[in-house]
PDB file of N, CA and C in Angstrom:
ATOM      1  N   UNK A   1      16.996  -2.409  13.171  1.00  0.00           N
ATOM      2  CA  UNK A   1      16.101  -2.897  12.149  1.00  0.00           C
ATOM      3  C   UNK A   1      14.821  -2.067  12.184  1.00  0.00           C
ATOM      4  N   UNK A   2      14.140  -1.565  11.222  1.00  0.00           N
ATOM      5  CA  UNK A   2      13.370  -0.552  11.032  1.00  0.00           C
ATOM      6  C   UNK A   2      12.068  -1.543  10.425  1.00  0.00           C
ATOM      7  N   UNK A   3      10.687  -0.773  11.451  1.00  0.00           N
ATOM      8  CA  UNK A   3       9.537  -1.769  11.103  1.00  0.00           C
ATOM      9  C   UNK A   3       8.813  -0.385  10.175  1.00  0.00           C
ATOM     10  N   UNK A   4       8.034  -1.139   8.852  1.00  0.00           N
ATOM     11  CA  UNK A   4       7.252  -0.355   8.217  1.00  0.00           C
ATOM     12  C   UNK A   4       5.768  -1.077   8.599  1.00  0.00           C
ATOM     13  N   UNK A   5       4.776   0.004   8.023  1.00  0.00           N
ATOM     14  CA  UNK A   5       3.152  -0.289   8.584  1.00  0.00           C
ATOM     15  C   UNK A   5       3.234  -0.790   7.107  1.00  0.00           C
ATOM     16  N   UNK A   6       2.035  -1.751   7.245  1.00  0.00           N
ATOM     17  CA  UNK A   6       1.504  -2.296   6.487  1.00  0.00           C
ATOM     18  C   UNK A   6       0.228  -2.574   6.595  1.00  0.00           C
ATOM     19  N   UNK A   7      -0.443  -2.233   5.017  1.00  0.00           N
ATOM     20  CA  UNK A   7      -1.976  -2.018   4.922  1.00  0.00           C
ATOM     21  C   UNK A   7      -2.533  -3.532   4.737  1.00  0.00           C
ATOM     22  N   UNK A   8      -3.531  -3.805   4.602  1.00  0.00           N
ATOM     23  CA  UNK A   8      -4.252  -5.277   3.582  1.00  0.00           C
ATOM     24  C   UNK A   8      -5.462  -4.643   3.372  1.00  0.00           C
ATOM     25  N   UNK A   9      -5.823  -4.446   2.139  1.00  0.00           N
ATOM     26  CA  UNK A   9      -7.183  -4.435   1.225  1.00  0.00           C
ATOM     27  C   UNK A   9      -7.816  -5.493   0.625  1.00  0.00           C
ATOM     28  N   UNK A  10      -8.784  -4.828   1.054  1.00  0.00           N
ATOM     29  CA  UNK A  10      -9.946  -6.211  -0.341  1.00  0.00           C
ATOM     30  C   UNK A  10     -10.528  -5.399  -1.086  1.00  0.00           C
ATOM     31  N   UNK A  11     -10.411  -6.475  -2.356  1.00  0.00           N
ATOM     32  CA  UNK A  11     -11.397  -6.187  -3.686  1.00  0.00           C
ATOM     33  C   UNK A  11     -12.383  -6.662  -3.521  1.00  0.00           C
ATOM     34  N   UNK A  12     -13.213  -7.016  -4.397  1.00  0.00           N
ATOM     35  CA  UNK A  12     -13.924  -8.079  -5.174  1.00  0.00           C
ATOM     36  C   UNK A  12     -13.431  -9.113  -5.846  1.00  0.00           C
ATOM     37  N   UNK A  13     -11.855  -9.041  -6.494  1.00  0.00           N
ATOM     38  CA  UNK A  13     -11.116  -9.647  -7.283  1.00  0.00           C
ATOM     39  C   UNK A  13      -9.872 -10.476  -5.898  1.00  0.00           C
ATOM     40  N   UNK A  14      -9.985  -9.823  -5.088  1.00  0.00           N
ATOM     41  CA  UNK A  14      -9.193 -10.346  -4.407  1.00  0.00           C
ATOM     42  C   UNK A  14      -8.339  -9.382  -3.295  1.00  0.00           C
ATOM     43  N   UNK A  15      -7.713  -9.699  -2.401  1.00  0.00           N
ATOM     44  CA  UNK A  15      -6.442  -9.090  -1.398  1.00  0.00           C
ATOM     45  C   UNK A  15      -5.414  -8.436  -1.930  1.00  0.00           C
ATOM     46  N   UNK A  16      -5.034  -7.791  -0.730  1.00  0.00           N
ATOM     47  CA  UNK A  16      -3.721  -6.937  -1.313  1.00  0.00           C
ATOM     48  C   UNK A  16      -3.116  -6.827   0.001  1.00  0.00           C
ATOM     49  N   UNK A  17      -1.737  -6.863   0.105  1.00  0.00           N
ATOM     50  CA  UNK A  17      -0.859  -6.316   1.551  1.00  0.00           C
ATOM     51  C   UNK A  17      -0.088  -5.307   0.509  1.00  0.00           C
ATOM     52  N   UNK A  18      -0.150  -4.421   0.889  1.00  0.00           N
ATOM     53  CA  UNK A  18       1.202  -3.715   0.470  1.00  0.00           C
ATOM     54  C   UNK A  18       2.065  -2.496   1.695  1.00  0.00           C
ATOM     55  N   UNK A  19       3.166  -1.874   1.260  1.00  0.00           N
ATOM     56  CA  UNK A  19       3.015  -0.853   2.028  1.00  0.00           C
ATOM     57  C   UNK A  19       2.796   0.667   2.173  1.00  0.00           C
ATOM     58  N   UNK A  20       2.471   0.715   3.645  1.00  0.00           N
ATOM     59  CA  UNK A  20       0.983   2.016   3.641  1.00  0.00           C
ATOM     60  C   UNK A  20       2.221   3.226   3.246  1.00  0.00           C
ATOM     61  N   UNK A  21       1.425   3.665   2.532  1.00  0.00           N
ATOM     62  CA  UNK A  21       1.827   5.184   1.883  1.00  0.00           C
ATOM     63  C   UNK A  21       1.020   6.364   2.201  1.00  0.00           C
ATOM     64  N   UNK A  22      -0.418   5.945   3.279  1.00  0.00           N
ATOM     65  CA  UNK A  22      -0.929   7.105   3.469  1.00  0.00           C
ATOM     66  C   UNK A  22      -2.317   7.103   2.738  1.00  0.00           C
ATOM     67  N   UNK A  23      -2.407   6.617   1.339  1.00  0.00           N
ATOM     68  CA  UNK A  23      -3.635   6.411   0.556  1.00  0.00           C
ATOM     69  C   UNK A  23      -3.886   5.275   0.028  1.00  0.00           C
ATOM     70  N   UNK A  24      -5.372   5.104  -0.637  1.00  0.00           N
ATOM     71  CA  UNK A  24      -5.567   3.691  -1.170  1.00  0.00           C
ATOM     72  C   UNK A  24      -4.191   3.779  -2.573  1.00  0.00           C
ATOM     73  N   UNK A  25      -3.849   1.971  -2.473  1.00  0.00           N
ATOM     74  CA  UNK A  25      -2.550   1.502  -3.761  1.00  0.00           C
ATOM     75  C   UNK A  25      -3.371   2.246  -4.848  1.00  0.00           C
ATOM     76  N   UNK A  26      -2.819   3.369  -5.679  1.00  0.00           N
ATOM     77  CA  UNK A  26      -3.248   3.718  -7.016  1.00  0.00           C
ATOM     78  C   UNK A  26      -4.118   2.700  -8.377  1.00  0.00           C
ATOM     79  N   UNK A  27      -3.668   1.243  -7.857  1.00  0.00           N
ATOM     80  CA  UNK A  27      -3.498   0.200  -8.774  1.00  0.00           C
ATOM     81  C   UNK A  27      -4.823  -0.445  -8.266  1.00  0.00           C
ATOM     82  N   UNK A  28      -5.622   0.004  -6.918  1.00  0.00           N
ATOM     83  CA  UNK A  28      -6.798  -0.589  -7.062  1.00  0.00           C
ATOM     84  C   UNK A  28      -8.024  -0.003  -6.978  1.00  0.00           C
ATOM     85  N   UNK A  29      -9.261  -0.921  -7.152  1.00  0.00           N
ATOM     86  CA  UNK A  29     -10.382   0.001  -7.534  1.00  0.00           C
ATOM     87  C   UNK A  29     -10.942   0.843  -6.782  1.00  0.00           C
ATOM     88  N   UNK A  30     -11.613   1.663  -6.808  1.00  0.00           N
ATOM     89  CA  UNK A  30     -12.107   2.352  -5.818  1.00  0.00           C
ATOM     90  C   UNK A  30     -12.885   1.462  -4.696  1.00  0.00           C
ATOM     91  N   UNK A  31     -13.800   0.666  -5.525  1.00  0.00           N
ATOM     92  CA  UNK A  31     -14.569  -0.314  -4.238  1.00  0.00           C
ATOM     93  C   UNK A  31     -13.666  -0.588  -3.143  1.00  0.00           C
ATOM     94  N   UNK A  32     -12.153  -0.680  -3.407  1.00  0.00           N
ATOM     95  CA  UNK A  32     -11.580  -1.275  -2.474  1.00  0.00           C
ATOM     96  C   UNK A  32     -11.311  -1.325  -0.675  1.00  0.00           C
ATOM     97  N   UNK A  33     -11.697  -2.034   0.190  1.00  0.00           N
ATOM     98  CA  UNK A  33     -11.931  -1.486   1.676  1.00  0.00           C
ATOM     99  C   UNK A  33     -10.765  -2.035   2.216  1.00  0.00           C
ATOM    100  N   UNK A  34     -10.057  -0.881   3.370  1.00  0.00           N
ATOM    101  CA  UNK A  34      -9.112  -1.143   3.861  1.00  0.00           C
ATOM    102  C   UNK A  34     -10.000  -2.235   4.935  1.00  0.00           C
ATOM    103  N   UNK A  35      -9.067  -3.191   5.199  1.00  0.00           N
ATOM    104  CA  UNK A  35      -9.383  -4.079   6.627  1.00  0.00           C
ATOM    105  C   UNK A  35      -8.486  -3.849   7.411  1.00  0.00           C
ATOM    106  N   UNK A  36      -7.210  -3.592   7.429  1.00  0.00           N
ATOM    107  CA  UNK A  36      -6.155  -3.750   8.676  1.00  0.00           C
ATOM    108  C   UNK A  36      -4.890  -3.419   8.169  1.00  0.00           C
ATOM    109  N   UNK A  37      -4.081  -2.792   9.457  1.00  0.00           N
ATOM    110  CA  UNK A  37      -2.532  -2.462   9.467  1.00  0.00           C
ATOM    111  C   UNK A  37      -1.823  -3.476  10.336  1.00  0.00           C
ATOM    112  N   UNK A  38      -0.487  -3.580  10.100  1.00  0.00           N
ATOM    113  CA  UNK A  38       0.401  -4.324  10.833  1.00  0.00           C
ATOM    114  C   UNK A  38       1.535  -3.696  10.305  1.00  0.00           C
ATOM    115  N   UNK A  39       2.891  -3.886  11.452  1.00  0.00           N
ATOM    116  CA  UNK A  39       4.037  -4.011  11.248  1.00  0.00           C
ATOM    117  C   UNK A  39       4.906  -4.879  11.338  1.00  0.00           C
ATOM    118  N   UNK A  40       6.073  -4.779   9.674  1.00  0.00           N
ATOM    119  CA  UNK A  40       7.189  -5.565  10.005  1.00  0.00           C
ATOM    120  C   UNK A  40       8.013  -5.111   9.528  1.00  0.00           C
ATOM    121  N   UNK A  41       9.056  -5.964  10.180  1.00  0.00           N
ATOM    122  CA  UNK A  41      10.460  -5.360   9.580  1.00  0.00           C
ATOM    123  C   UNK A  41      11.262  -6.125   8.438  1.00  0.00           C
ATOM    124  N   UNK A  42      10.434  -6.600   7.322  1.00  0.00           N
ATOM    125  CA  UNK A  42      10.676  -6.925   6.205  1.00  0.00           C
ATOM    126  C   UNK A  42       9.483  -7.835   5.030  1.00  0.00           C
ATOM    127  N   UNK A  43       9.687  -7.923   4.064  1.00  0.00           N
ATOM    128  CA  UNK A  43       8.554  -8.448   3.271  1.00  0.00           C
ATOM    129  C   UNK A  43       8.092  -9.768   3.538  1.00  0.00           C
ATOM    130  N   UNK A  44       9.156 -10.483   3.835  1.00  0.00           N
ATOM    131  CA  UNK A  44       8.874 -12.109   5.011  1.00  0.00           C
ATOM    132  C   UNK A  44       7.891 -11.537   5.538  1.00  0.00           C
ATOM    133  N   UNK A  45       8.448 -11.158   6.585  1.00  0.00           N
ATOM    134  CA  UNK A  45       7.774 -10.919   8.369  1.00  0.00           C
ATOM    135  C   UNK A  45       5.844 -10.922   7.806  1.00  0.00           C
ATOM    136  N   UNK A  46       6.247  -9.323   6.731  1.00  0.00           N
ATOM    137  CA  UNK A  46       4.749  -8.957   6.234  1.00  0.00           C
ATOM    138  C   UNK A  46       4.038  -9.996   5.900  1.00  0.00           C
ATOM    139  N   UNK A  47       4.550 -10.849   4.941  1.00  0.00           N
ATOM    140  CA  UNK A  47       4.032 -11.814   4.077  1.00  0.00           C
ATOM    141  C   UNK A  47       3.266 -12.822   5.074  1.00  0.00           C
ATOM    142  N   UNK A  48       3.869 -13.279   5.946  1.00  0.00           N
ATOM    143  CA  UNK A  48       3.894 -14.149   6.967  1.00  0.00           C
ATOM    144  C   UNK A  48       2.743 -13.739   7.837  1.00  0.00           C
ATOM    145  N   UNK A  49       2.722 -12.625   8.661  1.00  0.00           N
ATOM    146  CA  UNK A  49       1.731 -12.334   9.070  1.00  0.00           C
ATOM    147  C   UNK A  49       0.307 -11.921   7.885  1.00  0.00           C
ATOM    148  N   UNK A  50       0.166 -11.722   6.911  1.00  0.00           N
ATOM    149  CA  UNK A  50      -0.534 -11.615   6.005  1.00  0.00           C
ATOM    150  C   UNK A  50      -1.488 -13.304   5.933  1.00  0.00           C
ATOM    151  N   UNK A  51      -0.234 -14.310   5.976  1.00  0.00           N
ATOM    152  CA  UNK A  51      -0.864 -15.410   5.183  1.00  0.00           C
ATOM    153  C   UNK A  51      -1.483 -16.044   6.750  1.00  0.00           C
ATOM    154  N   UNK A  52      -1.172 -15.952   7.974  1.00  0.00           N
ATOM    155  CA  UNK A  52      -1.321 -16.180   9.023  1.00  0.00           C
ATOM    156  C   UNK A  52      -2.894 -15.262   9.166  1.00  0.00           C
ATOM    157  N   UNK A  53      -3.352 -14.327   9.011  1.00  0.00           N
ATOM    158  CA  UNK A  53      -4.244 -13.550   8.780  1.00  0.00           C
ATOM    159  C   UNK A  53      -5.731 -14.386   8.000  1.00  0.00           C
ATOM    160  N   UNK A  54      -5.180 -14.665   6.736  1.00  0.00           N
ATOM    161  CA  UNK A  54      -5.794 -15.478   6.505  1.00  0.00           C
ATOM    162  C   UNK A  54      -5.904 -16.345   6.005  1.00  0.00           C
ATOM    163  N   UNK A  55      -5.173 -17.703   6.971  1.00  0.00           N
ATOM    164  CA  UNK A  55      -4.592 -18.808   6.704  1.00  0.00           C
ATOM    165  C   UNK A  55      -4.957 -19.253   5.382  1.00  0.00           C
ATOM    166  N   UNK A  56      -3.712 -18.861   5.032  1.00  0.00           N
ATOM    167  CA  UNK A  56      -2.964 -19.255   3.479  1.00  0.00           C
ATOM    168  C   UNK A  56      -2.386 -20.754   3.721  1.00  0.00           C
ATOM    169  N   UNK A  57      -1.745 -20.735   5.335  1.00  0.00           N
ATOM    170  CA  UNK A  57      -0.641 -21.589   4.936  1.00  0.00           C
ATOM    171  C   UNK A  57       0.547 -21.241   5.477  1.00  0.00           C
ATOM    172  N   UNK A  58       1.360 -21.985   4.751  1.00  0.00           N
ATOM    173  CA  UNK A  58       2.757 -21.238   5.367  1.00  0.00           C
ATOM    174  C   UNK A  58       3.134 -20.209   4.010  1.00  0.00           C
ATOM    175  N   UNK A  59       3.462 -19.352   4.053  1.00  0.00           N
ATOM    176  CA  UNK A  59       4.793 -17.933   2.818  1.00  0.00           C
ATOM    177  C   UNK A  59       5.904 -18.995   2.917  1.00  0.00           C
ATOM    178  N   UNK A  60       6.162 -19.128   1.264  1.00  0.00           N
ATOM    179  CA  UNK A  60       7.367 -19.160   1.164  1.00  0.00           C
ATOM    180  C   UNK A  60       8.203 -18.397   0.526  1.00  0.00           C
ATOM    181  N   UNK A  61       8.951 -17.523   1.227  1.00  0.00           N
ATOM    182  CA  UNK A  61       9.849 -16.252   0.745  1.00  0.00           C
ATOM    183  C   UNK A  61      10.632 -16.775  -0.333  1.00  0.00           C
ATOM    184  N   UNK A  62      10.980 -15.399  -1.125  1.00  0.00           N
ATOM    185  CA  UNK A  62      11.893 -15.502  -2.155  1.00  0.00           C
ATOM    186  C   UNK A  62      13.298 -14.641  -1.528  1.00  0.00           C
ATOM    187  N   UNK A  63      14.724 -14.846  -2.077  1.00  0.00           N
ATOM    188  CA  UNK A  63      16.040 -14.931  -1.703  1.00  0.00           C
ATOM    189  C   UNK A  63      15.580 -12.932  -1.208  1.00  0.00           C
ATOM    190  N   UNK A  64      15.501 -12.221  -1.729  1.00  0.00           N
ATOM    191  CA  UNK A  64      15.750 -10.927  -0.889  1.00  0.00           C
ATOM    192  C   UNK A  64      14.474 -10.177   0.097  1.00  0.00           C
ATOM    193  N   UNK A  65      13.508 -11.161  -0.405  1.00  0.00           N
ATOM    194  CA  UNK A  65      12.157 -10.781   0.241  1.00  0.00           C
ATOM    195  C   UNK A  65      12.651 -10.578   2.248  1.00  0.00           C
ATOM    196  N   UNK A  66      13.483 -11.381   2.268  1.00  0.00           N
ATOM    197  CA  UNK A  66      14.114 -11.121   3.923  1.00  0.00           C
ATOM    198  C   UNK A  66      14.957 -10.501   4.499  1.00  0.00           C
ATOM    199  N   UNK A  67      15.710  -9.762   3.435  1.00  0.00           N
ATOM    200  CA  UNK A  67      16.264  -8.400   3.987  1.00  0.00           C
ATOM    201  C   UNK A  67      15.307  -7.611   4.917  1.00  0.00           C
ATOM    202  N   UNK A  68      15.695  -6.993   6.109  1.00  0.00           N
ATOM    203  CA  UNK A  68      15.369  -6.170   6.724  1.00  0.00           C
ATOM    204  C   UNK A  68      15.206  -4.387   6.366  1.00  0.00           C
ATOM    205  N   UNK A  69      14.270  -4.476   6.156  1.00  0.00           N
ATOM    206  CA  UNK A  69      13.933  -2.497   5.657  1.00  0.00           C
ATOM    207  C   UNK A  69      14.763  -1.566   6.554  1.00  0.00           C
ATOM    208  N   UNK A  70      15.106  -0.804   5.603  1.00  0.00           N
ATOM    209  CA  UNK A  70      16.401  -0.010   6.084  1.00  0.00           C
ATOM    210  C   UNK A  70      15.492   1.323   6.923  1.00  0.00           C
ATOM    211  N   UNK A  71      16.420   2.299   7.334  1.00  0.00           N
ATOM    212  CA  UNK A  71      15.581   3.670   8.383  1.00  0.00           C
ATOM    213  C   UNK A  71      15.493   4.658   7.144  1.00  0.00           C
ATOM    214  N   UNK A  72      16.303   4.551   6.066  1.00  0.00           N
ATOM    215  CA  UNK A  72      15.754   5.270   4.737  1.00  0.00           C
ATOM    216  C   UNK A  72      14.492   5.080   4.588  1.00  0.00           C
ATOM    217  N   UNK A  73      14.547   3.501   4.529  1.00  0.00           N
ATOM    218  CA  UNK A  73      12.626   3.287   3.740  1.00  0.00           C
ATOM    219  C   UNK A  73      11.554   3.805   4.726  1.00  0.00           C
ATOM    220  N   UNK A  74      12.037   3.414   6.636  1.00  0.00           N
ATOM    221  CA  UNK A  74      10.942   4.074   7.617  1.00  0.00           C
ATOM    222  C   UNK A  74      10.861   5.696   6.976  1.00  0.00           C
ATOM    223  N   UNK A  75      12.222   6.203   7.247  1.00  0.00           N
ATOM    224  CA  UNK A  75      12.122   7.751   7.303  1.00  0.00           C
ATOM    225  C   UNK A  75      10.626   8.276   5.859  1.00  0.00           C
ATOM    226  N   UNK A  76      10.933   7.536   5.215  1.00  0.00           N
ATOM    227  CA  UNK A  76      10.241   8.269   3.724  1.00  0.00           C
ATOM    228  C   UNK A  76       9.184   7.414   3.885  1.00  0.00           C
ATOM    229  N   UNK A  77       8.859   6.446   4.711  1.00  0.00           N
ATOM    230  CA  UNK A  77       7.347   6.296   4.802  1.00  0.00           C
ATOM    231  C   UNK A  77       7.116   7.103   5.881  1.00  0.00           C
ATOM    232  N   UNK A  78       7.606   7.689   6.915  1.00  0.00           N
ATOM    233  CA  UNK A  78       7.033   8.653   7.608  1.00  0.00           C
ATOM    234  C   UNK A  78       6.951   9.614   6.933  1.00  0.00           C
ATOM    235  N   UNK A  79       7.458   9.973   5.998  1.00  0.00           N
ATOM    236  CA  UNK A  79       7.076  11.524   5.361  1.00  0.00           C
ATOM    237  C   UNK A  79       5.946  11.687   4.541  1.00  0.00           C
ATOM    238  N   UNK A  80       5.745  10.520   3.766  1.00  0.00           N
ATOM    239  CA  UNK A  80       4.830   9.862   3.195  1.00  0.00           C
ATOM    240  C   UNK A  80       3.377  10.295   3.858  1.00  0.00           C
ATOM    241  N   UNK A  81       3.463   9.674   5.149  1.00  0.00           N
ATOM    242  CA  UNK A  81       2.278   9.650   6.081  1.00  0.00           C
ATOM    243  C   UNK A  81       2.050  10.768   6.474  1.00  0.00           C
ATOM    244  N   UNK A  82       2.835  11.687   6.535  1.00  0.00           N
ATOM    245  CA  UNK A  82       2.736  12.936   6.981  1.00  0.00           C
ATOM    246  C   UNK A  82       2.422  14.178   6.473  1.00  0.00           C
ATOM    247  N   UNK A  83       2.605  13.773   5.345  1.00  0.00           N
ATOM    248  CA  UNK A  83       2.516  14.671   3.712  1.00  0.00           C
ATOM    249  C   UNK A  83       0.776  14.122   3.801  1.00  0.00           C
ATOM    250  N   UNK A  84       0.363  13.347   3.981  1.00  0.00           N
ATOM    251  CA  UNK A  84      -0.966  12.891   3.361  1.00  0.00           C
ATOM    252  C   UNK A  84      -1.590  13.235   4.409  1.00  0.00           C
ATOM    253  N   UNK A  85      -1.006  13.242   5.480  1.00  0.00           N
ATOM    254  CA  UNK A  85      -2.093  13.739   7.037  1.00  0.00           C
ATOM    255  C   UNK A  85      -2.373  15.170   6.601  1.00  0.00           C
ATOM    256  N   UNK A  86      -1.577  16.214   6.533  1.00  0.00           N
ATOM    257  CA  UNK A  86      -1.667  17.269   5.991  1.00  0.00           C
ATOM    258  C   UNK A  86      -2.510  17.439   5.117  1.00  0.00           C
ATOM    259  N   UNK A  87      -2.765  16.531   3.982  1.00  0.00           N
ATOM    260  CA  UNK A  87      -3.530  17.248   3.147  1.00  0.00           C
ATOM    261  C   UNK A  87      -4.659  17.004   3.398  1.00  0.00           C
ATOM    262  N   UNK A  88      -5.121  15.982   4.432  1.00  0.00           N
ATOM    263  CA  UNK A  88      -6.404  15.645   4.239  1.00  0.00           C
ATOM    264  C   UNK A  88      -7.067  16.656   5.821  1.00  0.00           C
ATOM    265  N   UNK A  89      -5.959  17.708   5.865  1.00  0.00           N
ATOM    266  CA  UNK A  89      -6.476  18.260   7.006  1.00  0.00           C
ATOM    267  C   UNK A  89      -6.870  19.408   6.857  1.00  0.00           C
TER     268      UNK A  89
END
């Protein structure tokens, strides 16, 4: 089972978990400040530790959100990360 990193941002408008690709999500504003990484090995796991972060509550997953991330999705987020280390070097 393959763990991906995962970012969480804040807006002004609000939070974000998504996963890290290396740069800020395209989709938010510039103001936006990273606060923290974590890993899991699926969108549960993420979600979960996300809402545990800052008690939301309990996540309640949806039917594929708990599949386990495959070594495809690690491999190409490592390349991801690696491609972007590079450029910013």
């Amino acid at each position: 089972m393959a763990s991906l990193l995962h970012e969480v941002w804040e807006e002004e408008d609000g939070i974000t978990v998504c996963i890290a690709n290396g740069s800020r999500p395209e989709f938010m504003t510039a103001d936006a400040r990273f606060i923290a990484t974590f890993e899991a090995s699926s969108w549960t796991e993420a979600m979960t530790k996300y809402y545990e972060m800052y008690d939301f509550g309990v996540y309640k997953p949806f039917d594929s959100s708990s599949e386990p991330y495959s070594e495809e999705s690690k491999a190409r987020q490592i390349d991801q990360l690696k491609t972007r280390q590079i450029r910013l070097t």
